[in-house]
C-alpha atoms as a PDB file:
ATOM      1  CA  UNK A   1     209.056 349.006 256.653  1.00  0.00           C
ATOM      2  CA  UNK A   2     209.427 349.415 252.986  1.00  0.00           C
ATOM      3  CA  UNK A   3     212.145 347.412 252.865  1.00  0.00           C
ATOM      4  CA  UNK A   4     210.391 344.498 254.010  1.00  0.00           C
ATOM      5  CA  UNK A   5     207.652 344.889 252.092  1.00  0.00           C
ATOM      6  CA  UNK A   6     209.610 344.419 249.060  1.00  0.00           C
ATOM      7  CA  UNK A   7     211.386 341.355 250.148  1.00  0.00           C
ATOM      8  CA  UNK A   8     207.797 339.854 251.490  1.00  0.00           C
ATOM      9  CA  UNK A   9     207.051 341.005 247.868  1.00  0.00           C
ATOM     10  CA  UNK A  10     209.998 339.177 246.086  1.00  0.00           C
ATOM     11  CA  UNK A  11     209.687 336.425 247.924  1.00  0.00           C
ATOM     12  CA  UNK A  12     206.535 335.753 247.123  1.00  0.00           C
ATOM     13  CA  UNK A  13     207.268 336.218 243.732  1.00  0.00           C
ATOM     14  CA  UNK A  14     209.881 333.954 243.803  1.00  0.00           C
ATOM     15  CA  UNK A  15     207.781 331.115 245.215  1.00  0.00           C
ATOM     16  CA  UNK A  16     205.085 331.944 242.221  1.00  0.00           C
ATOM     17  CA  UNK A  17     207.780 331.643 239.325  1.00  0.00           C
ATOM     18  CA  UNK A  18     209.723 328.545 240.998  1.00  0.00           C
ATOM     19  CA  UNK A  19     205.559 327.109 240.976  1.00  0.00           C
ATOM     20  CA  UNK A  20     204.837 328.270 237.430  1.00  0.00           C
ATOM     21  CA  UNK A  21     208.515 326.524 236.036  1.00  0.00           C
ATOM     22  CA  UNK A  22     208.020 323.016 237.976  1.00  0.00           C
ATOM     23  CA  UNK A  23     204.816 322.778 235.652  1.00  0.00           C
ATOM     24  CA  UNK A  24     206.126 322.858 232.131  1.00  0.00           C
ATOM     25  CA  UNK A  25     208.506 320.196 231.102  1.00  0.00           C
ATOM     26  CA  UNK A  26     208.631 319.226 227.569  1.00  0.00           C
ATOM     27  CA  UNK A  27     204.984 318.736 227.170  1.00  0.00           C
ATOM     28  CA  UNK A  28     204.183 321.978 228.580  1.00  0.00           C
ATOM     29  CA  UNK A  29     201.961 321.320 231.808  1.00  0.00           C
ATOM     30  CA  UNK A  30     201.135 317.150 230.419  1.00  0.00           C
ATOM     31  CA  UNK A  31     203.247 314.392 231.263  1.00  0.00           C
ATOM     32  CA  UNK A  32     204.725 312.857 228.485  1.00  0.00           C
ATOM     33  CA  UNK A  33     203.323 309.908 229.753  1.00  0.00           C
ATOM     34  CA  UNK A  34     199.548 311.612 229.302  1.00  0.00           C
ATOM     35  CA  UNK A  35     200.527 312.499 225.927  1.00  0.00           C
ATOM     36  CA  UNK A  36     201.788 309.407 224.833  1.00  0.00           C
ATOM     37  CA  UNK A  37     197.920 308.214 224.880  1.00  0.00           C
ATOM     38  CA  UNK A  38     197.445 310.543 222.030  1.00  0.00           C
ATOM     39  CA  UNK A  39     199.710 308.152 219.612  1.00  0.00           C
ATOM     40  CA  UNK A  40     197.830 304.885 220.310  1.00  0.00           C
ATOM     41  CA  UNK A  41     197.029 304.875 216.596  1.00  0.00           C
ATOM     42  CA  UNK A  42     200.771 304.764 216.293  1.00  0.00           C
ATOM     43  CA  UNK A  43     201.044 301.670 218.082  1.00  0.00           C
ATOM     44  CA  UNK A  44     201.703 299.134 215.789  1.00  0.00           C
ATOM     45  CA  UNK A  45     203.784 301.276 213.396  1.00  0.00           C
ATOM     46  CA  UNK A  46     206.262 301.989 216.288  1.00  0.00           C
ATOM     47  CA  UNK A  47     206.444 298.377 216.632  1.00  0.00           C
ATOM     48  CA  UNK A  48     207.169 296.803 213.112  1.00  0.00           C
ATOM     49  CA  UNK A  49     208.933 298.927 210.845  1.00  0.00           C
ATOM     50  CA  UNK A  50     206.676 297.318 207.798  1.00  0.00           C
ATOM     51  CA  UNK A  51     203.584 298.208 209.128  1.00  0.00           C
ATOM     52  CA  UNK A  52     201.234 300.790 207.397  1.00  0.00           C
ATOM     53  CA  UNK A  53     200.870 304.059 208.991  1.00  0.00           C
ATOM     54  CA  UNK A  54     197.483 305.314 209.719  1.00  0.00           C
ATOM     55  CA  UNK A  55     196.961 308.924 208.930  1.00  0.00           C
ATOM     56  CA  UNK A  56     195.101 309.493 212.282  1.00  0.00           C
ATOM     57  CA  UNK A  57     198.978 308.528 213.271  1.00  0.00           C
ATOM     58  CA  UNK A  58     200.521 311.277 211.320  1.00  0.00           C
ATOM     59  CA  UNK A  59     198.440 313.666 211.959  1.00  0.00           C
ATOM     60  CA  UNK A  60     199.002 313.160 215.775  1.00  0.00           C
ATOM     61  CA  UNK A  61     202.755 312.800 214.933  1.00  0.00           C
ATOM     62  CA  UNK A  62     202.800 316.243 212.803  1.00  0.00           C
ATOM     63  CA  UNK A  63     201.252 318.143 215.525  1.00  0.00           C
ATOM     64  CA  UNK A  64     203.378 316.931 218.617  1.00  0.00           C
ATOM     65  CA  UNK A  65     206.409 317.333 216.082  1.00  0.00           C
ATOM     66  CA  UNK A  66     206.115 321.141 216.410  1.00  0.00           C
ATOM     67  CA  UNK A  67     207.631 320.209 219.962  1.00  0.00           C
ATOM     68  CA  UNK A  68     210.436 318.092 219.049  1.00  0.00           C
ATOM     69  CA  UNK A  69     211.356 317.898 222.775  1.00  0.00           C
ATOM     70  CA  UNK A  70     207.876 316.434 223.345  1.00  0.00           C
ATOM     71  CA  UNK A  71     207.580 314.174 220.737  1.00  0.00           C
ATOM     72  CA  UNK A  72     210.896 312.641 221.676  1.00  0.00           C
ATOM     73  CA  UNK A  73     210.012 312.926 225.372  1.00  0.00           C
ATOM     74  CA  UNK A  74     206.919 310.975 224.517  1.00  0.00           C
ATOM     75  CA  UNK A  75     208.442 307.945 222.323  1.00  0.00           C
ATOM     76  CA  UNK A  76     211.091 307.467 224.999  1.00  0.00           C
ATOM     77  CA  UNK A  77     208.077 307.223 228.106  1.00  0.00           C
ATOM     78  CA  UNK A  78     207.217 304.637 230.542  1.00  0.00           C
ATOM     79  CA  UNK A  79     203.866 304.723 228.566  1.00  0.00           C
ATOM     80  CA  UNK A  80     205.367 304.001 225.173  1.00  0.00           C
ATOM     81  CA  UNK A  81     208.066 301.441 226.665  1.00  0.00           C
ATOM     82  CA  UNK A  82     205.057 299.272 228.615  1.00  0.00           C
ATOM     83  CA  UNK A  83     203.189 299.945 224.927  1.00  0.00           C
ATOM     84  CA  UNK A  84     205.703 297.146 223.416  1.00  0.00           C
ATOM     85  CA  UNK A  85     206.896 300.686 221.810  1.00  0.00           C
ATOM     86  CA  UNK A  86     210.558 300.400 219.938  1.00  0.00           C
ATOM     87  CA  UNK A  87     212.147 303.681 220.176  1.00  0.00           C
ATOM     88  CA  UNK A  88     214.644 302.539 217.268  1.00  0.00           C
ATOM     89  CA  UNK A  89     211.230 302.325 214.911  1.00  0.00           C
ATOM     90  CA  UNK A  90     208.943 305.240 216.976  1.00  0.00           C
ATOM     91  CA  UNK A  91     211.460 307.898 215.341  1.00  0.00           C
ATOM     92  CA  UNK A  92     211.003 306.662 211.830  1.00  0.00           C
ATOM     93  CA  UNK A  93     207.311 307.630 212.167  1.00  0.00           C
ATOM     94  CA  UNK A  94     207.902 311.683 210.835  1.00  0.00           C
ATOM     95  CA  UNK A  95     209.476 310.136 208.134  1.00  0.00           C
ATOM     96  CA  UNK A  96     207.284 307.055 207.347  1.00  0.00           C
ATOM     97  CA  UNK A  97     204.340 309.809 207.405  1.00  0.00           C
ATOM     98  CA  UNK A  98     206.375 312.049 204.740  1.00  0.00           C
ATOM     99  CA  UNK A  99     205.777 315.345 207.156  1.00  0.00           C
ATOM    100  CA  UNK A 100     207.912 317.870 205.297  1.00  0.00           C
ATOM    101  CA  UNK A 101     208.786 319.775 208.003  1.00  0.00           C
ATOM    102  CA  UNK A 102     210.387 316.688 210.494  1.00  0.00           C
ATOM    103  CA  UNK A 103     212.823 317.595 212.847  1.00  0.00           C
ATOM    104  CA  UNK A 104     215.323 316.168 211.033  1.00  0.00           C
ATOM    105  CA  UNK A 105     218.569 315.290 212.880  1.00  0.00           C
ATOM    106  CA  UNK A 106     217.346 315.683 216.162  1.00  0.00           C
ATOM    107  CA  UNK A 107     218.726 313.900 218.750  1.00  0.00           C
ATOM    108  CA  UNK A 108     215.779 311.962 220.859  1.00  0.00           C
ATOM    109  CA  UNK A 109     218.025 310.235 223.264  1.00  0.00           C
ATOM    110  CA  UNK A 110     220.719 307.162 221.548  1.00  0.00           C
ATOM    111  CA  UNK A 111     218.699 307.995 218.298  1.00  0.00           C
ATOM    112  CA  UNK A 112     218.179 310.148 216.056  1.00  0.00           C
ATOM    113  CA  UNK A 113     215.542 310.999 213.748  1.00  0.00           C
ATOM    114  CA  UNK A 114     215.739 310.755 210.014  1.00  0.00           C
END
């Protein structure tokens, strides 16, 4: 009887940690998608390379940045591609912004950002 207790136990633990993992992906529990709302201020600066950045931008850029994954996850959405976003110019944002700490090489799909 003990014995199957402890599997009826494990199992159910099992189920609860395979539920608790299928919620995070890079965003934690948001969608990159949901996030992406969160850079409309970076709209036109992730289309035209020449445009100004706003500081409401950066400052949404330097705090998804402390998730690389995320940030990158978020650029390369369905959101930010419908958005008229171009990945190419998205990543040049951290740098545009002059946020110190950038992830700096880090590979966001075919780019990389500078």
């Amino acid at each position: 009887m003990k014995y199957i207790c402890f599997l009826v136990f494990v199992a159910i633990l099992g189920i609860a940690v395979l539920n608790i993992a299928e919620g995070a992906g890079e965003c934690g529990r948001s969608s990159p998608d949901r996030e992406a709302w969160k850079l409309a201020p970076c709209a036109m600066a992730a289309q035209d390379s020449n445009a100004q950045v706003s500081d409401s931008c950066c400052q949404q850029v330097k705090k998804m940045g402390q998730n690389p994954r995320c940030l990158c996850a978020v650029m390369l959405s369905n959101t930010a591609k419908s958005s008229g976003v171009k990945p190419e110019i998205a990543v040049t944002i951290p740098k545009r912004c002059n946020i110190p700490d950038r992830p700096v090489g880090y590979k966001c799909g075919d780019y990389t950002l500078p």
